[in-house]
C-alpha atoms as a PDB file:
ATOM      1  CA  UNK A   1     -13.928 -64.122  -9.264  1.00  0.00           C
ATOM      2  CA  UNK A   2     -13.520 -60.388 -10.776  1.00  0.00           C
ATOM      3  CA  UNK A   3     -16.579 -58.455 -12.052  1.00  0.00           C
ATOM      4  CA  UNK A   4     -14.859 -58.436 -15.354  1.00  0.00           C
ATOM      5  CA  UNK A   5     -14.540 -62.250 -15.412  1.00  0.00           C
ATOM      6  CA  UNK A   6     -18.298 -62.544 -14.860  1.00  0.00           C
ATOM      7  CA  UNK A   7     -19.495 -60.547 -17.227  1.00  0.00           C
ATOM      8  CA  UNK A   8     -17.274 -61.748 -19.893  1.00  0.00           C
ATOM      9  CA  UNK A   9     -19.002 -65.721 -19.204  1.00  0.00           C
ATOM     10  CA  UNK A  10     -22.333 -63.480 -19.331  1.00  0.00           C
ATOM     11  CA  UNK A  11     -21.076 -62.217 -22.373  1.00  0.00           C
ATOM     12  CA  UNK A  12     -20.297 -65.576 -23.878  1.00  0.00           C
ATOM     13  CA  UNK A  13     -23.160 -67.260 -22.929  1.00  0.00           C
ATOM     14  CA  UNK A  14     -25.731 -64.700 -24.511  1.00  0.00           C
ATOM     15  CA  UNK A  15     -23.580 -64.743 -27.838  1.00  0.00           C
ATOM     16  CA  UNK A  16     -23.723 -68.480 -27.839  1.00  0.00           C
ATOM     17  CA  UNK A  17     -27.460 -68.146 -27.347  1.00  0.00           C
ATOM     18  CA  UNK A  18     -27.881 -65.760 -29.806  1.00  0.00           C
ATOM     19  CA  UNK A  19     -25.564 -67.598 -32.402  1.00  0.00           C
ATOM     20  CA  UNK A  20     -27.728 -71.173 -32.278  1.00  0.00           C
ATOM     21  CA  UNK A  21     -30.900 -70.663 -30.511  1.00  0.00           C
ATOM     22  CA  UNK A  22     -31.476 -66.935 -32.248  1.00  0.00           C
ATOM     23  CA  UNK A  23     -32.773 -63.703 -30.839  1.00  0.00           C
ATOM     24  CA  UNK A  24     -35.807 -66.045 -28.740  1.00  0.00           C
ATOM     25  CA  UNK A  25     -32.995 -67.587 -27.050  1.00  0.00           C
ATOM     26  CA  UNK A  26     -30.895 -64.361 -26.764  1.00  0.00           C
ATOM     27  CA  UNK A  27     -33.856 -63.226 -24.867  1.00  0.00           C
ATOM     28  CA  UNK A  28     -34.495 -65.973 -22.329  1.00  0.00           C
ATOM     29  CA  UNK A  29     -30.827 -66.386 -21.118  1.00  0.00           C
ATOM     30  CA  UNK A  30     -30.201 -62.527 -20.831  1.00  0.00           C
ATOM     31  CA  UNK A  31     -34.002 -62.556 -18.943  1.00  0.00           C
ATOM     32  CA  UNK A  32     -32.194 -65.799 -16.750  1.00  0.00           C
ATOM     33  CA  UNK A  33     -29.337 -63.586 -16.231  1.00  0.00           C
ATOM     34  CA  UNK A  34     -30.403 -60.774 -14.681  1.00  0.00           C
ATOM     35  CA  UNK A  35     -32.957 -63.393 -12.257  1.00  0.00           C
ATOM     36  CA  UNK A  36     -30.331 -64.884 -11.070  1.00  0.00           C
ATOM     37  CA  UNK A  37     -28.161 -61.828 -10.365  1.00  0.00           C
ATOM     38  CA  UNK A  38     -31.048 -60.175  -8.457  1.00  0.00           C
ATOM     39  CA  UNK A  39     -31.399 -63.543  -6.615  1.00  0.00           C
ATOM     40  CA  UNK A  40     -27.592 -63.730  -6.203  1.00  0.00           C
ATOM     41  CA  UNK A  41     -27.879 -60.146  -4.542  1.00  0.00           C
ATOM     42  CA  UNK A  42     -30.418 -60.896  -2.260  1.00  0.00           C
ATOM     43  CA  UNK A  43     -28.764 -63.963  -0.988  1.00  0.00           C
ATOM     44  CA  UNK A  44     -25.121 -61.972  -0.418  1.00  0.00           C
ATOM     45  CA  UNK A  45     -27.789 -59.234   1.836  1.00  0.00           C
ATOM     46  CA  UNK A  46     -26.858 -56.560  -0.672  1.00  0.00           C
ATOM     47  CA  UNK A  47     -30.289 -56.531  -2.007  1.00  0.00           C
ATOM     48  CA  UNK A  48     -33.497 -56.603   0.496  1.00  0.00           C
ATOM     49  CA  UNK A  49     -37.152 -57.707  -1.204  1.00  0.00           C
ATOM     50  CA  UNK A  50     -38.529 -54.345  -0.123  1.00  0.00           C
ATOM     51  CA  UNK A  51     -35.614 -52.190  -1.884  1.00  0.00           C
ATOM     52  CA  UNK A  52     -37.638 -53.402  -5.904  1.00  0.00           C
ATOM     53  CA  UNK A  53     -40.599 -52.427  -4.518  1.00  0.00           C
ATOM     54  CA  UNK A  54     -39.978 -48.940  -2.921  1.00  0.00           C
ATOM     55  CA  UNK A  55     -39.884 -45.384  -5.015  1.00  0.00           C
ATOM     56  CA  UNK A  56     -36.576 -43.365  -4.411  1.00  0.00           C
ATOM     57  CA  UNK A  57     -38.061 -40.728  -2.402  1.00  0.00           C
ATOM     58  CA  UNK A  58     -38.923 -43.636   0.203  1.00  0.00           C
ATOM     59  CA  UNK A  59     -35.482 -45.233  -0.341  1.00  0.00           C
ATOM     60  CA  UNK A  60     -33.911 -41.760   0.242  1.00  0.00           C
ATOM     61  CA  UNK A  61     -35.466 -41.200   3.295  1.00  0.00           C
ATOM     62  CA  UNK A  62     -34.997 -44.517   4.585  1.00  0.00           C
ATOM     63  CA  UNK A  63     -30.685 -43.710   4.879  1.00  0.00           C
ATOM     64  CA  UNK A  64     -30.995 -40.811   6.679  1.00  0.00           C
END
């Protein structure tokens, strides 16, 4: 599935949350959203547990 096709659903899904459930909801499934996309990431291997908790200095030094 494209990039594009994702975040049009993402799209869809927050206006549908902001249209009946209001801004609270808006909130909560944009705050699910990007959850599951970090989880998503880390279970692909793009995305290790130690790369949210590092500055970019360390980061930087790390790919050399």
């Amino acid at each position: 599935m494209s990039m594009a096709v994702v975040g049009m659903i993402a799209g869809m899904a927050l206006g549908f949350a902001g249209y009946f459930g209001g801004f609270g909801a808006f909130l909560l499934v944009a705050a699910l959203g990007a959850i599951g996309f970090v989880v998503g990431r880390f279970l692909e291997g793009d995305l290790e547990i130690g790369d949210l908790f590092r500055t970019r200095d360390e980061r930087r030094d790390r790919r050399r």
